[in-house]
Protein backbone atom coordinates (compact mmCIF):
# COMPACT_ATOMS: atom_id res chain seq x y z
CA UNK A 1 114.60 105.24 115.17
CA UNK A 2 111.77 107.60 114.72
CA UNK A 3 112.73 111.74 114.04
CA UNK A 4 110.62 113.97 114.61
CA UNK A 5 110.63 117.35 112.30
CA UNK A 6 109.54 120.04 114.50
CA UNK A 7 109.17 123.61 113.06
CA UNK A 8 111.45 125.97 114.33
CA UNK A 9 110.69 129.97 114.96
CA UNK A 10 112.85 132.16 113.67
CA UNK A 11 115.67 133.84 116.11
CA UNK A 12 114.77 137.00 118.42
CA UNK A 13 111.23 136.32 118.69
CA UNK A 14 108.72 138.62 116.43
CA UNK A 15 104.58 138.13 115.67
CA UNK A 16 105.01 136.15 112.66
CA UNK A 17 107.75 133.66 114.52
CA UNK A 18 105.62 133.58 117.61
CA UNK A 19 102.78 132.52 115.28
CA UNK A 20 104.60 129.61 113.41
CA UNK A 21 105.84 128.50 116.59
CA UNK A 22 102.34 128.24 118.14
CA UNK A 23 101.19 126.64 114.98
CA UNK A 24 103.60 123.94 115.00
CA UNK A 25 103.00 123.43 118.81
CA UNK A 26 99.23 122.86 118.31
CA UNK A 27 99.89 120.32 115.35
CA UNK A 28 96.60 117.64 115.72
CA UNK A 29 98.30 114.75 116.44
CA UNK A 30 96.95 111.08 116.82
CA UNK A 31 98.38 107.86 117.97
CA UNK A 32 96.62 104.62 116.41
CA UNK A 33 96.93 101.45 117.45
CA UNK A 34 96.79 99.05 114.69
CA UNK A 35 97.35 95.84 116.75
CA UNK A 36 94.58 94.97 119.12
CA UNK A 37 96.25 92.32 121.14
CA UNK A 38 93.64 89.89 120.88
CA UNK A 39 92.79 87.14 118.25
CA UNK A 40 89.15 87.30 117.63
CA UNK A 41 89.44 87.70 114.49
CA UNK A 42 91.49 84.57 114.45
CA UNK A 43 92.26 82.37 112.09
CA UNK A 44 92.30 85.48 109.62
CA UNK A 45 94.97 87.00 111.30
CA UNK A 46 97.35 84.06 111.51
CA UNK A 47 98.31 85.04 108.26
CA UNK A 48 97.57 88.92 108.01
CA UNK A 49 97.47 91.62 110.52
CA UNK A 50 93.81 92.79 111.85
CA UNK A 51 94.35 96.18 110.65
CA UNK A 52 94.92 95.27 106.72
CA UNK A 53 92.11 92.60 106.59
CA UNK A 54 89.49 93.61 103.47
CA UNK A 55 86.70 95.70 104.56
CA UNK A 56 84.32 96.03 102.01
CA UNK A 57 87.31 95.83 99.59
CA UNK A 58 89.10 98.38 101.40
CA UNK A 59 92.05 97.56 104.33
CA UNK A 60 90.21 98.04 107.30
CA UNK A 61 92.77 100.84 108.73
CA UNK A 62 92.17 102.54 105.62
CA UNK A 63 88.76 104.09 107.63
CA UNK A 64 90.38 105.01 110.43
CA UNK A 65 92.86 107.02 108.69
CA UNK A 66 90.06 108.74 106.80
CA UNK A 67 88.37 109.58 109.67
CA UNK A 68 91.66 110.76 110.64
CA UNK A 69 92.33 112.99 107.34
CA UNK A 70 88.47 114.24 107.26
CA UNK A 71 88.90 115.47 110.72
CA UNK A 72 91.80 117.56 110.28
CA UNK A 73 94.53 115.32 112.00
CA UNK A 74 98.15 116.42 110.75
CA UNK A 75 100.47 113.57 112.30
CA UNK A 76 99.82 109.98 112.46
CA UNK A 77 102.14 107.46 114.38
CA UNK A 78 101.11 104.06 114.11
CA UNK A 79 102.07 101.31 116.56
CA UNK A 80 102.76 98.01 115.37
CA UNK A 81 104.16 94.92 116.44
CA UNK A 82 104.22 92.39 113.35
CA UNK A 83 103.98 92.04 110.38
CA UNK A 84 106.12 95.34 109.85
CA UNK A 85 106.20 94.39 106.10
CA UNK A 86 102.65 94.28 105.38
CA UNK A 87 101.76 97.38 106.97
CA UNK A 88 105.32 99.12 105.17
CA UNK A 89 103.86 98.11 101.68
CA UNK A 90 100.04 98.87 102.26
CA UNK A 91 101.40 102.60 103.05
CA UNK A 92 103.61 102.90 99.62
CA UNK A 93 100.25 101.92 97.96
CA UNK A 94 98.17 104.33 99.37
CA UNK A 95 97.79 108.37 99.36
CA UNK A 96 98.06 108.63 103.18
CA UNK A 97 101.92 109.60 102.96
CA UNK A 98 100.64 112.63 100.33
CA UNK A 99 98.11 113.72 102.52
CA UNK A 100 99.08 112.81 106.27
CA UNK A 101 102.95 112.82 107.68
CA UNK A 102 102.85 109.30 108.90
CA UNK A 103 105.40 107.40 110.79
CA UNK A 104 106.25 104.10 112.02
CA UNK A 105 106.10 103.09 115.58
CA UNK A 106 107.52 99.30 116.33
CA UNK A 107 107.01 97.48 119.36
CA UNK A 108 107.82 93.51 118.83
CA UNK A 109 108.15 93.05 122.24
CA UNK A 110 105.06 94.51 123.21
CA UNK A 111 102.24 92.14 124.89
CA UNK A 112 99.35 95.19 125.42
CA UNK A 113 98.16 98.33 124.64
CA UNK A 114 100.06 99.48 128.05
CA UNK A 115 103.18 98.34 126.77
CA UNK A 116 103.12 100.38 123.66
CA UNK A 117 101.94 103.42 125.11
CA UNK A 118 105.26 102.86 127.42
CA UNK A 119 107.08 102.68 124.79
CA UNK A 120 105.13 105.91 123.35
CA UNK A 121 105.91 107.62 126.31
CA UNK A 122 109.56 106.93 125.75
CA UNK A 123 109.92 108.06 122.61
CA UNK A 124 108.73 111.63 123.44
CA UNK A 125 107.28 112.47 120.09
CA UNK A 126 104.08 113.37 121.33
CA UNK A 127 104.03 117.68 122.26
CA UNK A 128 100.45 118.40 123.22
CA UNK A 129 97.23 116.58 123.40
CA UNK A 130 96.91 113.83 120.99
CA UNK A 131 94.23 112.02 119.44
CA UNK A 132 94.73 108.01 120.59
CA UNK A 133 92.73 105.38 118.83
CA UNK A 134 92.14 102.03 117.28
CA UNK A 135 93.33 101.18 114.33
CA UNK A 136 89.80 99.05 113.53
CA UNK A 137 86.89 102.39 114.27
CA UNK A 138 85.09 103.15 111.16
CA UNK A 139 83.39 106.27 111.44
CA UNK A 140 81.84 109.77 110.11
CA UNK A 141 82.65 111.67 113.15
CA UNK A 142 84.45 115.11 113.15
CA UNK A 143 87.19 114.68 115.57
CA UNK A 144 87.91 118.25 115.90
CA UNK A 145 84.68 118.32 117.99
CA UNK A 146 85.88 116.08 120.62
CA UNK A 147 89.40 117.75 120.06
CA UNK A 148 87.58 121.35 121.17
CA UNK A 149 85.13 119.72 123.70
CA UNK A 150 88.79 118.43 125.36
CA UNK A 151 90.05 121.52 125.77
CA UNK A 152 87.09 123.31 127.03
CA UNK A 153 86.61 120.82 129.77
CA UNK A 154 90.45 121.22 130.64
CA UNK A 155 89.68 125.02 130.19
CA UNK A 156 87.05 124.32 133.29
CA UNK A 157 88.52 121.54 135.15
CA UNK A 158 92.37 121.24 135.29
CA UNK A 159 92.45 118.33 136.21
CA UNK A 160 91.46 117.18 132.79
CA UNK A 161 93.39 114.32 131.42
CA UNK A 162 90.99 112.67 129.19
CA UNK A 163 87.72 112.79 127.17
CA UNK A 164 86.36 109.72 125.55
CA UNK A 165 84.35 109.43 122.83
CA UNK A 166 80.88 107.41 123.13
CA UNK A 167 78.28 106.46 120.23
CA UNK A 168 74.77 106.36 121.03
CA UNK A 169 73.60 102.69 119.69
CA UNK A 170 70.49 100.57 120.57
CA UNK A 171 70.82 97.81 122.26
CA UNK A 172 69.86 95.73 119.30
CA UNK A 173 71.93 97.24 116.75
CA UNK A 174 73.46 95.05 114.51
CA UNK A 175 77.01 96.52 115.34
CA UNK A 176 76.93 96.32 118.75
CA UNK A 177 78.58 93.13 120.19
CA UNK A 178 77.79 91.41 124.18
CA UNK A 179 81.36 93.37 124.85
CA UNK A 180 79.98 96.37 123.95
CA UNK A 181 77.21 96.37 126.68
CA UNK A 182 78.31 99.12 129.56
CA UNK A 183 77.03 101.46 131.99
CA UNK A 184 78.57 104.51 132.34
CA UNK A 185 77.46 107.61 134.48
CA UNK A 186 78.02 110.98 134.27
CA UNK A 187 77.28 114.37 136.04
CA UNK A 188 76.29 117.13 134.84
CA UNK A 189 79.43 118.55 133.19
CA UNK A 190 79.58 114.87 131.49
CA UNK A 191 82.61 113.83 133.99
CA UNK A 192 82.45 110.10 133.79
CA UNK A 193 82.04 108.63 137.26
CA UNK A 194 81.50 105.12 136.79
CA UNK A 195 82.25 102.81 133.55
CA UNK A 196 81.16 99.02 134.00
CA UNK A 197 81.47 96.79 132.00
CA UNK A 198 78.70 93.95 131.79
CA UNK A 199 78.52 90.21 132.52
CA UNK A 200 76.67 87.33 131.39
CA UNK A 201 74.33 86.27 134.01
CA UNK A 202 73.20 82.65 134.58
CA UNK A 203 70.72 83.57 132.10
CA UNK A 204 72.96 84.46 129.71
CA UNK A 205 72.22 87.98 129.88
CA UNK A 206 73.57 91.47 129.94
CA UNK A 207 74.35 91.73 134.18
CA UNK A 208 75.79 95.34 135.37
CA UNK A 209 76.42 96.62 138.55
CA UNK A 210 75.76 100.36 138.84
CA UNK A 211 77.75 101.18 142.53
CA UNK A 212 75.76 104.49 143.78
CA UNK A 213 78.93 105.70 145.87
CA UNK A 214 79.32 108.74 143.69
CA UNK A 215 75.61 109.89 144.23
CA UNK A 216 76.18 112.28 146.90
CA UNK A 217 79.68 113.97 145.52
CA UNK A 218 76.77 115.33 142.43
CA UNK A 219 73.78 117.41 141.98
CA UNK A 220 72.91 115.21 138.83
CA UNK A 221 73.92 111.57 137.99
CA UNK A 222 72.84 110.30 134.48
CA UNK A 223 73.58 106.21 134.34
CA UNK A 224 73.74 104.99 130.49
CA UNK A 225 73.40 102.40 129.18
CA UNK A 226 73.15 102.80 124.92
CA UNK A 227 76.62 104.38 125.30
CA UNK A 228 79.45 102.20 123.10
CA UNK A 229 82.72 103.12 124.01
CA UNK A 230 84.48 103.58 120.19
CA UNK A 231 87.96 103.44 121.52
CA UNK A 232 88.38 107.20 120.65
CA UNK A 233 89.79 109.69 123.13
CA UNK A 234 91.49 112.93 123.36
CA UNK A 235 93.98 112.76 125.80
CA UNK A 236 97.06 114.86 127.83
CA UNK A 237 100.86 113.99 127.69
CA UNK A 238 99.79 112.63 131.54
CA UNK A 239 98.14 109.80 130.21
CA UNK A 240 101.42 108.49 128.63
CA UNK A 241 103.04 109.22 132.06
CA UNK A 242 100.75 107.30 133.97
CA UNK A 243 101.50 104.37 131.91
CA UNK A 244 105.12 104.81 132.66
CA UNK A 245 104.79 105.38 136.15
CA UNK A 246 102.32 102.13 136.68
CA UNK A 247 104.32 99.37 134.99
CA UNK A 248 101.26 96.79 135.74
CA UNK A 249 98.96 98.69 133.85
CA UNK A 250 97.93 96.01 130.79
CA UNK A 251 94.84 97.78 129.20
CA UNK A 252 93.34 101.11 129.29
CA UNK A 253 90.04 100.52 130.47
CA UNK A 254 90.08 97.90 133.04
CA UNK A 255 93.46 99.12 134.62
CA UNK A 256 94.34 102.99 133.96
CA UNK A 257 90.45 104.01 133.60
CA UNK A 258 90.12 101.85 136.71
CA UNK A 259 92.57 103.27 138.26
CA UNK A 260 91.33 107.07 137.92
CA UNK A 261 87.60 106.66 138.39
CA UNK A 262 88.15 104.59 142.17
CA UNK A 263 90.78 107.42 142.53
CA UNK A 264 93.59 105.04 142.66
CA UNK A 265 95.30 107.49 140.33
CA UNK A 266 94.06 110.83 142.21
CA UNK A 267 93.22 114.10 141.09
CA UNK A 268 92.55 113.41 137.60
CA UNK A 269 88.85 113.43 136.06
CA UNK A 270 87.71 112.22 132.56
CA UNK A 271 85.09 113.14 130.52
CA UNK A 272 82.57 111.63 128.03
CA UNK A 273 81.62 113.07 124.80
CA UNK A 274 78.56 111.10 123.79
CA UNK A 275 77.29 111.74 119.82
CA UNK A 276 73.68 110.47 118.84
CA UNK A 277 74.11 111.65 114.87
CA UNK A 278 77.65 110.14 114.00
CA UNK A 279 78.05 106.30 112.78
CA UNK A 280 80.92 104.79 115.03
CA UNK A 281 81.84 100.80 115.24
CA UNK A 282 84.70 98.96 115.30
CA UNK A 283 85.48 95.77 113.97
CA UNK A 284 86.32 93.56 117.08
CA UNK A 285 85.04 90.52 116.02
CA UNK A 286 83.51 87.82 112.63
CA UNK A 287 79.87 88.90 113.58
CA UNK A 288 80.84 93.12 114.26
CA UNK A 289 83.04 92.69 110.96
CA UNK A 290 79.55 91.21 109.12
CA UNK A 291 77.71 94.11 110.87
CA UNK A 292 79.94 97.05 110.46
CA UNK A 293 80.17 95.80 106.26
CA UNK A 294 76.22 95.93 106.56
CA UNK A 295 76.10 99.40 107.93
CA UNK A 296 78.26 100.54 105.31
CA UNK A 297 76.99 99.47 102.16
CA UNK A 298 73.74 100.69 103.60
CA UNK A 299 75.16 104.23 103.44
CA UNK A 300 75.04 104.50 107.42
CA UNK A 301 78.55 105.59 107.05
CA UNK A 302 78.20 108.38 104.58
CA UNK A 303 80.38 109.92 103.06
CA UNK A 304 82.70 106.82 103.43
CA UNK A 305 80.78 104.38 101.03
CA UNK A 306 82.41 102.73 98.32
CA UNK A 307 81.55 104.68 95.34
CA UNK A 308 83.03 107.99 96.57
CA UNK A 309 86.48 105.80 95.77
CA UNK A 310 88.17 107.43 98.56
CA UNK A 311 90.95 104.56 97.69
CA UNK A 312 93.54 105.24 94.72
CA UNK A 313 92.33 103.52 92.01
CA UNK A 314 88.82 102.64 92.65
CA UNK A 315 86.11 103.26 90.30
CA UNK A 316 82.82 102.23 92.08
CA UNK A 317 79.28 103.38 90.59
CA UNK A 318 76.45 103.52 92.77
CA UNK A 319 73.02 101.51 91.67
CA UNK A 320 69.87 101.11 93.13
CA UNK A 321 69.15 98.88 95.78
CA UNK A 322 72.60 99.14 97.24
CA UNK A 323 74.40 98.03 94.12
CA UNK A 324 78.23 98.67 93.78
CA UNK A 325 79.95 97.21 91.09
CA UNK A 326 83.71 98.46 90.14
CA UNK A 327 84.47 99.21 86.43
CA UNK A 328 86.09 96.47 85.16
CA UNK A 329 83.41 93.48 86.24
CA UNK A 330 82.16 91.12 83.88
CA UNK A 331 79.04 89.16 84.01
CA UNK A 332 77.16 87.31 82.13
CA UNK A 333 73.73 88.61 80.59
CA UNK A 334 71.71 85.61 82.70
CA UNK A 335 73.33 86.26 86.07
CA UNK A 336 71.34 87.58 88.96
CA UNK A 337 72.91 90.07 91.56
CA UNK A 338 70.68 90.74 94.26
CA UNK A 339 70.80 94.57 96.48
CA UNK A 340 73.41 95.24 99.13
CA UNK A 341 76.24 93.64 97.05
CA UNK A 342 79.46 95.18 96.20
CA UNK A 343 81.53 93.66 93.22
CA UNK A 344 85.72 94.32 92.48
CA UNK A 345 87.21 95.51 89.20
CA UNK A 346 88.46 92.43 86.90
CA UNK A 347 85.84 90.05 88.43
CA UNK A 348 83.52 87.82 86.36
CA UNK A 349 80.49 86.55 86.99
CA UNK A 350 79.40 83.56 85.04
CA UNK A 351 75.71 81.98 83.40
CA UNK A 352 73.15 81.17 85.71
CA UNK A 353 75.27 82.53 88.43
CA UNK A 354 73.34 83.78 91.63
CA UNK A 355 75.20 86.86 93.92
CA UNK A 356 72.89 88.01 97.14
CA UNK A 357 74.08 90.63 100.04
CA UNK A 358 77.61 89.67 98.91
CA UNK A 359 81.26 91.80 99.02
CA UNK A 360 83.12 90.06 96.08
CA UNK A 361 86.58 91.57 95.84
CA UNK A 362 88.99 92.08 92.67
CA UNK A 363 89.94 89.36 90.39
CA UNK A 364 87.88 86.57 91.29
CA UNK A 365 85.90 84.14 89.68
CA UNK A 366 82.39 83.12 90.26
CA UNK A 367 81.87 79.97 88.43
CA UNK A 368 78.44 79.20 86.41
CA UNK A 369 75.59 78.40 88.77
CA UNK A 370 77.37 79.74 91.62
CA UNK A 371 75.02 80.44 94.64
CA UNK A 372 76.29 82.77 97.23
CA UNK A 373 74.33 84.64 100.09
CA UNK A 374 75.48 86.85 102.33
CA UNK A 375 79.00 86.25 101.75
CA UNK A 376 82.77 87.72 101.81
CA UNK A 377 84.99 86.36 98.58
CA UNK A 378 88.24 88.35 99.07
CA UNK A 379 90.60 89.29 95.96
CA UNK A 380 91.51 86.70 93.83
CA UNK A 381 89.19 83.73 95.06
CA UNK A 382 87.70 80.94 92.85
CA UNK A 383 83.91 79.64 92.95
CA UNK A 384 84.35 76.75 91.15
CA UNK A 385 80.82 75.98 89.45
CA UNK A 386 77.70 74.92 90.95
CA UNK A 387 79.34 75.68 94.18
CA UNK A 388 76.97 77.09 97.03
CA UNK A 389 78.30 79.26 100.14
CA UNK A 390 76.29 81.30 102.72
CA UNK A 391 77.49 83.18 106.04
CA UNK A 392 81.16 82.93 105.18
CA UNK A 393 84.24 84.92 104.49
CA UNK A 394 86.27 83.24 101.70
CA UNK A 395 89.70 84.84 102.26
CA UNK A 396 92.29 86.42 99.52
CA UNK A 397 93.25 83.67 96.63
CA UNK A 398 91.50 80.65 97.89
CA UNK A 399 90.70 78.40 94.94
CA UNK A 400 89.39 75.60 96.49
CA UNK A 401 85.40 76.13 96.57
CA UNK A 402 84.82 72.51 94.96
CA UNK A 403 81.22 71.73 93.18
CA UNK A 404 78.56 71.46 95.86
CA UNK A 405 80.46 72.89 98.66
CA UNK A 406 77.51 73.99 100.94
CA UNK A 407 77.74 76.23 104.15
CA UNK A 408 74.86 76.09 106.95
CA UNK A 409 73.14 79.29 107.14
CA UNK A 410 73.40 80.71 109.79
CA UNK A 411 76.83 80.16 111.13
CA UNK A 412 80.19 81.65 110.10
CA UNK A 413 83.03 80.48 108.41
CA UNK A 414 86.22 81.43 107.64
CA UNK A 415 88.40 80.10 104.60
């Protein structure tokens, strides 16, 4: 069972106990979700939980909690529903339990997001507005922003339960998936109104319907559409209650955001917070997790970018052309690395060897004559020589890459 320590005023009231008390009351609290309860990312995470898969040779829930730390945050509970050991020895490993107070929240009966926020709700740890998010957002943003912009809107509107955070993102941008493709309209105050998802059309394109009912209830309407929902939000205790309350409530956006913007739930408004200057993706899927790896070691996401070694133990030097290579790395004197490639400490790289727009994690071997391009070796692989791979992840310890293993370019694959 989870405690939670909860500072205490002192006895008969005073300015200084008053103060501590409000302190502790306000603590910036966030609630991540590290299982996403889907399996895109499948057949990875048969064998390893989404949130601890390699990210540019860092756990991928290693950037949400240090956009968690950067932002201020003070309390972290993170919900989990397997792999309970993983996650348990990826937090001993890490600084997060010197920096953040972190705590365990375990849920193995839990089927979706609305089942663990039931369970949240349960648990009453949770004293103010909290911070809820998923435990696969990478991303620059100050969340004390968003945290302020919350509060003013409750300030103005009561009725306040929510504000979500949006990125601004093109269309065509690299990170953005079909999934990510929404409308969402706003008024003027930025209360969200409508959020629809889109469809694939016969054609196979983006189809949204945009339902104008709301038109006359505003002076201004502004419909979106380069908004990406980042699965960020500020939210009140009455979120976790309306979970409670509404048992057949799966998922937050098509059921509880449902819910409030057709007024199902009524007299509760939400509000958007939509940044143009911030980088914000999540890894959802193979093709976002190729993407959001891109975006990174092309410094998009500064100041997370590998050599400011953010991670205990990491010793990353920056070179030009996008060049990251961790002390430790051998490789031979006729070896070519190519830009946009990040190499892991204890590596070696032998003769003739060819490395292109590549993450190659610790330990591994890359075998003479090796060709990779545009590749994912995790720790401890072996590319046995003359082998050739493109457009794949080759996962933790594989060490069967056999002579004249080719991969189509083009396509994706997993080993």
């Amino acid at each position: 069972s989870l405690a939670l320590h909860m500072s205490k005023s002192s006895k008969g009231g005073g300015k200084k106990g008053g103060q501590e008390a409000e302190k502790a009351k306000d603590t910036f609290q966030a609630v991540v979700l590290a299982d996403s309860f889907v399996r895109r990312l499948a057949p990875i995470t048969y064998e390893a939980p989404k949130a601890l898969i390699s990210l540019v040779n860092r756990p991928l829930i290693d950037y949400t909690m240090e956009m968690l730390a950067a932002s201020g945050v003070e309390e972290v509970y993170i919900f989990v529903r397997s792999f309970i050991g993983e996650f348990q020895e990826w937090l001993q490993s890490s600084h997060w339990q010197r920096t953040l107070k972190v705590q365990w929240i375990t849920g193995a009966d839990a089927s979706s997001a609305g089942d663990a926020l039931r369970q949240i709700a349960s648990m009453n740890l949770l004293r103010k507005d909290f911070l809820l998010v998923d435990g696969d957002v990478v991303s620059n943003f100050d969340l004390r922003k968003l945290r302020q912009t919350h509060r003013d809107n409750k300030a103005q509107d009561k009725q306040t339960i929510m504000t979500m955070l949006f990125k601004q993102t093109p269309p065509a941008h690299r990170s953005r998936q079909f999934e990510d493709d929404l409308a969402i309209a706003i008024n003027q105050n930025s209360q969200l109104l409508q959020y629809e998802l889109a469809r694939k059309s016969s054609t196979g394109l983006s189809k949204i319907e945009v339902v104008p009912a709301f038109v006359n209830e505003s002076k201004e309407v502004n419909v979106r559409f380069d908004a990406v929902d980042v699965r960020v939000a500020m939210c009140e205790l009455e979120v976790l209650l309306q979970f409670a309350d509404n048992f057949d409530y799966q998922d937050m956006r098509s059921d509880f955001l449902k819910g409030v913007l057709s007024n199902e739930i009524y007299g509760h408004n939400i509000y958007a917070y939509i940044d143009a200057n911030c980088y914000a993706a999540r890894v959802k899927c193979l093709s976002s997790y190729d993407g959001v790896s891109k975006d990174i070691i092309a410094r998009w996401s500064f100041p997370i970018v590998p050599e400011a070694n953010l991670a205990p133990g990491h010793n990353y030097s920056f070179r030009r052309r996008n060049l990251y290579i961790e002390e430790g790395v051998s490789m031979s004197q006729i070896c070519e690395i190519s830009g946009n490639t990040v190499i892991g400490k204890g590596t070696s790289v032998g003769d003739g060897a060819s490395i292109s727009q590549c993450v190659i994690g610790r330990d591994c071997i890359i075998g003479k004559g090796v060709r990779l391009s545009h590749c994912y070796v995790w720790d401890g692989a072996i590319i046995q020589d003359n082998s050739s791979a493109s457009n794949a992840i080759i996962a933790d310890k594989v060490r069967h890459i056999f002579t004249h293993t080719v991969f189509i370019p083009g396509s994706s694959h997993v080993l």
